[in-house]
Protein backbone atom coordinates (compact mmCIF):
# COMPACT_ATOMS: atom_id res chain seq x y z
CA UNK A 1 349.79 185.32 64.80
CA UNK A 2 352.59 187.48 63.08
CA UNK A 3 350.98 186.42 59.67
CA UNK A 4 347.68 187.53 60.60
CA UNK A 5 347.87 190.68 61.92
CA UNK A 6 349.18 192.00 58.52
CA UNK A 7 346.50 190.37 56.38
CA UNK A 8 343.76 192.18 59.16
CA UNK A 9 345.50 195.43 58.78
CA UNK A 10 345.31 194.87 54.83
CA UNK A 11 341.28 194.47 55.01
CA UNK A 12 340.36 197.47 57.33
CA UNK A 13 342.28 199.53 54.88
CA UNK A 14 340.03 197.52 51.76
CA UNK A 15 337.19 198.70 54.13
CA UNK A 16 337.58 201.92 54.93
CA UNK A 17 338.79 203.03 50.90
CA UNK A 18 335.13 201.06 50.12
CA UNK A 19 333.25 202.63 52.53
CA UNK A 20 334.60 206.13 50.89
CA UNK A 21 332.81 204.78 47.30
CA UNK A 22 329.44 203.74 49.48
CA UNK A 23 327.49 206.28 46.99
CA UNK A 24 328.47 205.02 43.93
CA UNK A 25 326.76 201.70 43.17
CA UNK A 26 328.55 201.22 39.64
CA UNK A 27 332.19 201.71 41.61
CA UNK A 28 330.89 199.37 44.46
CA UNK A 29 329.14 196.90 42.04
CA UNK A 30 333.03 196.71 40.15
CA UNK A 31 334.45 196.40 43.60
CA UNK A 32 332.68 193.16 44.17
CA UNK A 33 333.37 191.40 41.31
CA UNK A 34 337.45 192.15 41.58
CA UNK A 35 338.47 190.54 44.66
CA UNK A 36 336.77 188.52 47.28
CA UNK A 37 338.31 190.67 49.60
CA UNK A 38 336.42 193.23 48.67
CA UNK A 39 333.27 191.67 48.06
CA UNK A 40 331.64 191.68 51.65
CA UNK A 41 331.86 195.06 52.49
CA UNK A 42 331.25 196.53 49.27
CA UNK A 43 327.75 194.39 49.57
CA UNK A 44 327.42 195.70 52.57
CA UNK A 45 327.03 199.15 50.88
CA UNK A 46 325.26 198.08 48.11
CA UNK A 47 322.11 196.25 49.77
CA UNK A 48 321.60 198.63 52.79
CA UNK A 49 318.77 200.48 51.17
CA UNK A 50 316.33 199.02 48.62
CA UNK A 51 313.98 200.78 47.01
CA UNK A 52 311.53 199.59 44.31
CA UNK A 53 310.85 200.83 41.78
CA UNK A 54 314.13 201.83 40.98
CA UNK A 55 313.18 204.52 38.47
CA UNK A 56 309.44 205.98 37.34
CA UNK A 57 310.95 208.86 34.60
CA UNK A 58 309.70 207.93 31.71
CA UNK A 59 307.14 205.30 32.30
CA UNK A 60 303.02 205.11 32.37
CA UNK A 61 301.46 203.43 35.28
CA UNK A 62 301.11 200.17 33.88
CA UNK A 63 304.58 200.09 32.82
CA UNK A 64 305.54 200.78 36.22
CA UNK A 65 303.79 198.63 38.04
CA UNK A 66 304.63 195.41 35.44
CA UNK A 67 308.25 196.79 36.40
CA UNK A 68 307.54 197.13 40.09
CA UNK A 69 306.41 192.97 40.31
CA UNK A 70 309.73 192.31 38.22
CA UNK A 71 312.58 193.65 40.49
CA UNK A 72 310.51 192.31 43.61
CA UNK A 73 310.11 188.48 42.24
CA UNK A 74 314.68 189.63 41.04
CA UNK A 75 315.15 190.50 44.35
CA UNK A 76 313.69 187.89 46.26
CA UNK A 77 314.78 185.47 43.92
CA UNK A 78 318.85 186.88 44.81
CA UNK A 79 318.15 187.04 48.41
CA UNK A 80 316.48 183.18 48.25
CA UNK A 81 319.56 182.06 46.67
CA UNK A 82 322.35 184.47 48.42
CA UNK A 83 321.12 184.66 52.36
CA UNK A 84 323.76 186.43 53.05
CA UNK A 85 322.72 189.34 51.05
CA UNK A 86 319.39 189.60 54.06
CA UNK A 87 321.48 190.82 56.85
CA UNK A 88 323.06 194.07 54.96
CA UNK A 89 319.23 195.22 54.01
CA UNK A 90 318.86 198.34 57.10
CA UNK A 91 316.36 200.16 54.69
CA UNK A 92 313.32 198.86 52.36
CA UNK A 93 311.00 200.74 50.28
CA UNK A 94 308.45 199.69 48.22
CA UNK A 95 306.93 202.47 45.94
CA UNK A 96 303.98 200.48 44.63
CA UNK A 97 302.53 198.16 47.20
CA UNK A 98 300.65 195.46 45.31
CA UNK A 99 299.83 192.51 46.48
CA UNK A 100 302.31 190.43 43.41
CA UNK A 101 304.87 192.64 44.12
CA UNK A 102 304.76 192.42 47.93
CA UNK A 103 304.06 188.82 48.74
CA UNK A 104 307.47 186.98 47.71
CA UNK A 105 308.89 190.13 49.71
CA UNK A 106 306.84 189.34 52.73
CA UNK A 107 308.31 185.60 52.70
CA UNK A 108 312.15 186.81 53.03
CA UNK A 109 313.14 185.89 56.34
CA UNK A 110 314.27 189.97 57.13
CA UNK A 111 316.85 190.26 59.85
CA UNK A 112 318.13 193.81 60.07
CA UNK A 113 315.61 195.93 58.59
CA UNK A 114 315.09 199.38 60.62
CA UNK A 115 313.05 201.68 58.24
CA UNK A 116 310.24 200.20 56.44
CA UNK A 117 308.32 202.29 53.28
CA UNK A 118 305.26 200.48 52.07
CA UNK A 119 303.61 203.44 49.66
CA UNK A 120 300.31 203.70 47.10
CA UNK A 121 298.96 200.82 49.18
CA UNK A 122 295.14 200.10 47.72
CA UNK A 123 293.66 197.23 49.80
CA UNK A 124 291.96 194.03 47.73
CA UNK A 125 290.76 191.56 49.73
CA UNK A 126 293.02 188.95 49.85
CA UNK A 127 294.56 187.15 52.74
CA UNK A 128 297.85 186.63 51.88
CA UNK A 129 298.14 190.02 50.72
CA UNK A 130 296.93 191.64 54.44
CA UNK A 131 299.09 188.69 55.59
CA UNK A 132 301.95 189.85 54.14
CA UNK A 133 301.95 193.53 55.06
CA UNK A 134 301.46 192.10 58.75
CA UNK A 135 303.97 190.01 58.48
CA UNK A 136 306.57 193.22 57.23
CA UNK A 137 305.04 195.52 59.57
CA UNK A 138 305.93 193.08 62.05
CA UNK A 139 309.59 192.45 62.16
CA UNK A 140 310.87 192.80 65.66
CA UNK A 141 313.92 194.67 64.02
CA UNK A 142 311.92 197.57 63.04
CA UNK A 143 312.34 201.19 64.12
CA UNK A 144 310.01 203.38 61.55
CA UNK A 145 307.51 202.36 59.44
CA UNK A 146 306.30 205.10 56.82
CA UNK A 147 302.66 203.43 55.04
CA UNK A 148 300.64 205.14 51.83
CA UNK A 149 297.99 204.81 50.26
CA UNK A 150 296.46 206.29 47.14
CA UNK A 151 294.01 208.68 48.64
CA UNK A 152 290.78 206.95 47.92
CA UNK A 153 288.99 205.04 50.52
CA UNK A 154 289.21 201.05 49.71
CA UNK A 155 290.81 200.63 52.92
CA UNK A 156 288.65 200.71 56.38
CA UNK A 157 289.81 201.36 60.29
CA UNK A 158 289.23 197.93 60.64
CA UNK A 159 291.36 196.65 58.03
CA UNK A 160 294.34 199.37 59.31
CA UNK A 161 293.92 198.23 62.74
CA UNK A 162 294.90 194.61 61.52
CA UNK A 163 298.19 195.98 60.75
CA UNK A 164 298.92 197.77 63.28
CA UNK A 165 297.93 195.34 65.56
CA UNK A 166 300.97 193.24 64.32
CA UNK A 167 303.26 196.54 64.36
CA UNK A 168 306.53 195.32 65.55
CA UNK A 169 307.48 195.90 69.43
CA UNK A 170 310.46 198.17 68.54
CA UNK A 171 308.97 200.51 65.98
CA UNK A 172 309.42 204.50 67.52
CA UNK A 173 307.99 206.33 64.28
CA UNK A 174 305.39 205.80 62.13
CA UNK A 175 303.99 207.61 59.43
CA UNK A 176 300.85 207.66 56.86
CA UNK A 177 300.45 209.70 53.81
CA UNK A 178 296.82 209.94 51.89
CA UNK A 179 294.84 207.45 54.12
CA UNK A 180 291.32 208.04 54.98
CA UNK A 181 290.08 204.62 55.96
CA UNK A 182 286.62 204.45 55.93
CA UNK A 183 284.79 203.94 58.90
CA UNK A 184 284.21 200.41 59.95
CA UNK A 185 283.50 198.74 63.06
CA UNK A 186 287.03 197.13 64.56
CA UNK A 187 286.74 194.00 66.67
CA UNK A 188 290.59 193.50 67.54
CA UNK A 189 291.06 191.09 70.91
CA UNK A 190 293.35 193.04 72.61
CA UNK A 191 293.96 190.36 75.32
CA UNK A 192 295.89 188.42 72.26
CA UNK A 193 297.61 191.33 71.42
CA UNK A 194 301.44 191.61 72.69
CA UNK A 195 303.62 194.78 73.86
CA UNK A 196 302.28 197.89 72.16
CA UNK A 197 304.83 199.82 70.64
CA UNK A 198 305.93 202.79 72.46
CA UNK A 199 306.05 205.79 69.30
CA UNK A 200 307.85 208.99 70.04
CA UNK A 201 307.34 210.16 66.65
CA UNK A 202 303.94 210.65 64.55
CA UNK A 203 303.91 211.70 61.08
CA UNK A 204 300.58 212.09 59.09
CA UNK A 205 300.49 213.58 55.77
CA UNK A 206 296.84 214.22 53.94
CA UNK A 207 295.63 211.56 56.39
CA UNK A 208 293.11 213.20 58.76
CA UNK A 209 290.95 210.27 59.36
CA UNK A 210 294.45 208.10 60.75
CA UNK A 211 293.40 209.98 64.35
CA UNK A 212 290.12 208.14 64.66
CA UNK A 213 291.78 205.10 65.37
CA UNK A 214 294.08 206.64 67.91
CA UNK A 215 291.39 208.07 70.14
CA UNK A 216 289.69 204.30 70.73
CA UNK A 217 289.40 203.86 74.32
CA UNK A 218 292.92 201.58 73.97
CA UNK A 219 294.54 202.52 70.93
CA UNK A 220 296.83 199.76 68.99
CA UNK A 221 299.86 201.53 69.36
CA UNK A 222 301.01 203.41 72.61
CA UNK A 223 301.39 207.29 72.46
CA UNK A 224 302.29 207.93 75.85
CA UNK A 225 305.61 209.17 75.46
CA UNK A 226 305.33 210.85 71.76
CA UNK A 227 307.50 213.40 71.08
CA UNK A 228 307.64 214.37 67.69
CA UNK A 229 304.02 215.45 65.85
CA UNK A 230 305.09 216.01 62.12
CA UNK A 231 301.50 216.87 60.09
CA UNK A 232 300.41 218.24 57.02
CA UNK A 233 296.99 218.70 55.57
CA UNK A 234 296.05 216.24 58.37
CA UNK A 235 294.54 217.87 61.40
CA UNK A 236 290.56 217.31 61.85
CA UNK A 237 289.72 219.74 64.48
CA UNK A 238 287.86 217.73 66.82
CA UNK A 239 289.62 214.91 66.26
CA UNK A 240 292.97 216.34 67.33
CA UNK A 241 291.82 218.12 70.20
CA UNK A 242 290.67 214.68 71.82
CA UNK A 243 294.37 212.93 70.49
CA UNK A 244 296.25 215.92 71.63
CA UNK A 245 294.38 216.37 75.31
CA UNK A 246 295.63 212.71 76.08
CA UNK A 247 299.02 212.69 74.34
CA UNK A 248 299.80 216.27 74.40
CA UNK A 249 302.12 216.76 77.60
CA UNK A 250 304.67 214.84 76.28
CA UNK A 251 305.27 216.80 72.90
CA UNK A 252 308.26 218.37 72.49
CA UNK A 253 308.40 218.88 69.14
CA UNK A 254 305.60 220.01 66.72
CA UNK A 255 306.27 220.37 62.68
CA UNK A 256 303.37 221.88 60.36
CA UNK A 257 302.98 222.43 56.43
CA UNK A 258 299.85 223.86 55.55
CA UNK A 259 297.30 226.78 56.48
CA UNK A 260 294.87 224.80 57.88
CA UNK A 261 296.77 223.57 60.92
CA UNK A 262 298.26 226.91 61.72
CA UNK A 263 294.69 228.25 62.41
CA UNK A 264 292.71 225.11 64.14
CA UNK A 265 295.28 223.44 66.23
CA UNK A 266 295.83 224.29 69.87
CA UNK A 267 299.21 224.54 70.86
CA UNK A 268 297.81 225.18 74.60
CA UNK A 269 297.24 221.40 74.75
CA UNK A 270 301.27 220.95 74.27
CA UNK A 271 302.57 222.44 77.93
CA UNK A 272 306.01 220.98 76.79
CA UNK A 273 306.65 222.42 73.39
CA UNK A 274 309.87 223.48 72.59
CA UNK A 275 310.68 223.12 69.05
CA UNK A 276 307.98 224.36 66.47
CA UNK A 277 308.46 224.43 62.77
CA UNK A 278 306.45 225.69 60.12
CA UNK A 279 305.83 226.04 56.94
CA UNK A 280 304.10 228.49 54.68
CA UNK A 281 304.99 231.48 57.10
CA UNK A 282 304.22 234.49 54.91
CA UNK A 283 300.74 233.12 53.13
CA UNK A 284 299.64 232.31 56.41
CA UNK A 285 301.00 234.86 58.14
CA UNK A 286 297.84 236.33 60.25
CA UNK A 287 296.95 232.15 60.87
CA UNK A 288 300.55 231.61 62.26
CA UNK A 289 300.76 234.48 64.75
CA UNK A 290 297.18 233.38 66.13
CA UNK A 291 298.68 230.03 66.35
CA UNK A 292 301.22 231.14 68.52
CA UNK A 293 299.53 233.45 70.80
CA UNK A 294 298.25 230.04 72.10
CA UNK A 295 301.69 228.49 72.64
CA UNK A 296 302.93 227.37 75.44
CA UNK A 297 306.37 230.10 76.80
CA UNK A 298 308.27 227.03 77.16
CA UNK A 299 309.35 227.55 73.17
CA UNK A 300 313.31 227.49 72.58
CA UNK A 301 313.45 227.16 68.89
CA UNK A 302 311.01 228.60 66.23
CA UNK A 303 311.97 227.12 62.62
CA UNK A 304 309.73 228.69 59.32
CA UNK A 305 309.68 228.53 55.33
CA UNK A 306 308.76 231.29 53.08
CA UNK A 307 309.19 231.21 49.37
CA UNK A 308 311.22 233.71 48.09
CA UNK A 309 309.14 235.92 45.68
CA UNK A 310 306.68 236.69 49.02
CA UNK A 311 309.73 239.10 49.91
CA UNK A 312 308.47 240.88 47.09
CA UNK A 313 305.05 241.35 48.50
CA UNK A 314 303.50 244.39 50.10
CA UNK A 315 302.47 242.64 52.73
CA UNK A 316 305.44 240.95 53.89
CA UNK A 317 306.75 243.83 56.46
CA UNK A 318 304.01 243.94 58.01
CA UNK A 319 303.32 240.61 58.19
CA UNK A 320 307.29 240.08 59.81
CA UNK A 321 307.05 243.00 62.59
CA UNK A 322 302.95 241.41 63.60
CA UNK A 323 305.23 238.05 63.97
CA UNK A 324 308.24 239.73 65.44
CA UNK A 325 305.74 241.20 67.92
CA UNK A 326 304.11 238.04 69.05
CA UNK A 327 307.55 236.08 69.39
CA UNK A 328 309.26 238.74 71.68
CA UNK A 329 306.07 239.03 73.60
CA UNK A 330 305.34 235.57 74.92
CA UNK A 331 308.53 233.54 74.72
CA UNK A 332 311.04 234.69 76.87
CA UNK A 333 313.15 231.70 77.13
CA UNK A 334 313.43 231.78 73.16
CA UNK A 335 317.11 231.19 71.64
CA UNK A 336 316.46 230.91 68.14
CA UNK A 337 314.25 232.09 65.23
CA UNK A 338 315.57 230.33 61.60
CA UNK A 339 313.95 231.36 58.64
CA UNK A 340 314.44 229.44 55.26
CA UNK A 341 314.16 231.01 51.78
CA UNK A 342 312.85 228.22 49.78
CA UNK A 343 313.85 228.97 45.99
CA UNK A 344 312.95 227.02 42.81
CA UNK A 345 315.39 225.29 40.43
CA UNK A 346 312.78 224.27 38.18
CA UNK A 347 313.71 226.08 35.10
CA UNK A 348 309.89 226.84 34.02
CA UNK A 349 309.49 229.06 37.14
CA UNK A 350 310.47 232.43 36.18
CA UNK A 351 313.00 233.50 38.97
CA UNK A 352 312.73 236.44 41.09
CA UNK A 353 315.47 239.46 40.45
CA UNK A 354 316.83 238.30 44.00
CA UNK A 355 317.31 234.42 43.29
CA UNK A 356 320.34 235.20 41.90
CA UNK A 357 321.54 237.51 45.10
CA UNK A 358 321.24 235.11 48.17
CA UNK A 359 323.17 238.20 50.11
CA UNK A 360 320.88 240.41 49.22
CA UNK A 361 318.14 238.02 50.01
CA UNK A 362 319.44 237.25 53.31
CA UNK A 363 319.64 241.01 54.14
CA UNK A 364 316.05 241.47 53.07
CA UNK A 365 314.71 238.76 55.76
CA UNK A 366 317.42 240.64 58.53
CA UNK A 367 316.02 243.73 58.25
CA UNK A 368 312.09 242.77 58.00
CA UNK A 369 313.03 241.07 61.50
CA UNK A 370 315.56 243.32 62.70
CA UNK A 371 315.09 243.14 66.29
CA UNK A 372 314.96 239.32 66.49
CA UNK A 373 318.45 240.29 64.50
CA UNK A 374 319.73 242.88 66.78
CA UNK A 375 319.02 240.65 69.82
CA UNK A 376 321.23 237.61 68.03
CA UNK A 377 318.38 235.33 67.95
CA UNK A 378 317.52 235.25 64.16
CA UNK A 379 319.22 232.79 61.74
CA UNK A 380 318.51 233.10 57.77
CA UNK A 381 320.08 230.77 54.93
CA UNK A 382 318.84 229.63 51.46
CA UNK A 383 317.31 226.07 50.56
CA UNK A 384 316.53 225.15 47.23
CA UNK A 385 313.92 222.37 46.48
């Protein structure tokens, strides 16, 4: 016992220096190849998120793709012949989901996988390639599941629906980004369906025809406890009144990006709210204070986005005080009011004069809200994107 207590001591401290170097993959890939000691753990590191394609700078669709099918016929290949290597994978993203690139994926017997990202999906008939995507979506270690497609409409509800009807019992979020299924008649047999997943988080982005499939008298997944609504570019008015009036009490938390959902959605369906975010504040600014004259007063936090150069606007003060004016008015239990500056580092935008002067551009936002200021309630910082 007296010898091994020294050689256990050794490895946590091998562990806890590699753990320090878990975001450099050259220092980690070194690591493994010096000492067996060090090979686990730094493995460990190095296989916890996968993402394919590793790299698109530089390269025309085709070449992408032909890349894409390479690393995923590499890396199932390793993981064939290294099992080992399956139970470090937490996180696995797959930037062009094609049926040769996903199907020797879909056979790797997955163990530990907890966020699944299966993007630019365009359905072709095929079996084994539905097959596979059920068989991913299904892995009973799953917690999210983000799923794209390419904008277009070569997948239908009914095709969607056999996915999700395999969705894994312990997924919690799930997102889409550019579906619009087309409309298809969907004859699932729920009676051989198992546990629904319970989601407490929802995130649609340019998908407003995803909320079809959740209004069917029993819906594939179950939204009775959701939480989180994250949408952007994805709200169908009568669509998401009928989603929201059955799902809506639960909502705690609502996060919006564009225009269009500022000025249709009705936050009087969500009783619970108390978290809103939202982007776009000062080019929707008339859209965002209607929006939340029909909010709930149960609202603790209010988080929005402007872009910089709208400081410089005319219409900006008066835009601030009409919002200042609505959020003192009907949310009395309100703590908290962040705004973000969003500024460009892209060096073909021409930068505004107060870019360089985030002080200055901090005061500016303090004193077009000063009495959300005065009061304590109003946090400003910078973000770049």
């Amino acid at each position: 016992m007296s010898r091994s207590l020294p050689s256990l001591r050794v490895q946590e401290l091998w562990d806890t220096i590699l753990d320090f170097l878990r975001d450099s993959q050259p220092a980690l890939r070194s690591a493994a190849l010096v000492c067996t000691s060090f090979t686990s753990r730094a493995q460990s590191h190095l296989f916890r998120e996968i993402h394919l394609p590793t790299s698109h700078c530089g390269m025309g669709r085709i070449t992408l793709y032909d890349r894409t099918i390479a690393q995923a016929s590499q890396l199932a290949l390793l993981l064939n012949s290294s099992p080992h290597l399956v139970r470090y994978v937490h996180s696995f993203s797959l930037g062009i989901c094609e049926r040769d690139a996903l199907i020797p994926l879909a056979r790797i017997p997955w163990t530990s996988v907890h966020t699944l990202c299966l993007d630019r999906m365009h359905y072709i008939p095929s079996d084994d390639f539905l097959g596979g995507i059920q068989s991913l979506i299904g892995m009973p270690s799953l917690r999210t599941v983000s799923l794209g497609g390419r904008g277009d409409d070569s997948w239908s509800t009914q095709e969607l629906s056999l996915i999700l009807s395999r969705c894994g019992p312990g997924v919690q979020s799930i997102g889409f980004k550019h579906f619009n299924p087309r409309r298809h008649a969907v004859p699932i047999d729920l009676e051989s369906l198992g546990q629904r997943p319970t989601i407490r988080e929802l995130r649609l982005e340019r998908s407003p025809g995803i909320v079809e499939l959740f209004n069917a008298p029993a819906p594939l997944l179950d939204f009775t406890s959701l939480h989180h609504l994250q949408i952007r570019n994805s709200s169908d008015t009568i669509a998401f009144d009928a989603f929201l009036r059955r799902t809506g009490r639960t909502i705690t938390r609502l996060s919006i990006h564009a225009r269009d959902e500022m000025q249709t959605l009705n936050l009087a369906l969500l009783p619970a709210l108390v978290h809103l975010e939202c982007g776009e504040f000062v080019c929707g600014g008339p859209n965002l204070n209607v929006l939340l004259a029909r909010a709930p007063p149960s609202l603790v936090s209010i988080h929005l986005s402007l872009i910089s150069r709208t400081l410089q606007e005319p219409t900006f003060l008066q835009i601030a005080r009409d919002f200042e004016e609505v959020v003192l008015e009907h949310f009395p239990v309100l703590r908290q009011v962040s705004l973000a500056a969003r500024i460009s580092l892209h060096r073909w935008f021409i930068p505004d004069k107060c870019d360089d002067d985030h002080p200055a551009l901090i005061r500016a936002m303090q004193n077009a809200l000063s009495r959300l200021h005065k009061k304590g309630l109003l946090t400003v910082y910078i973000e770049s994107n």
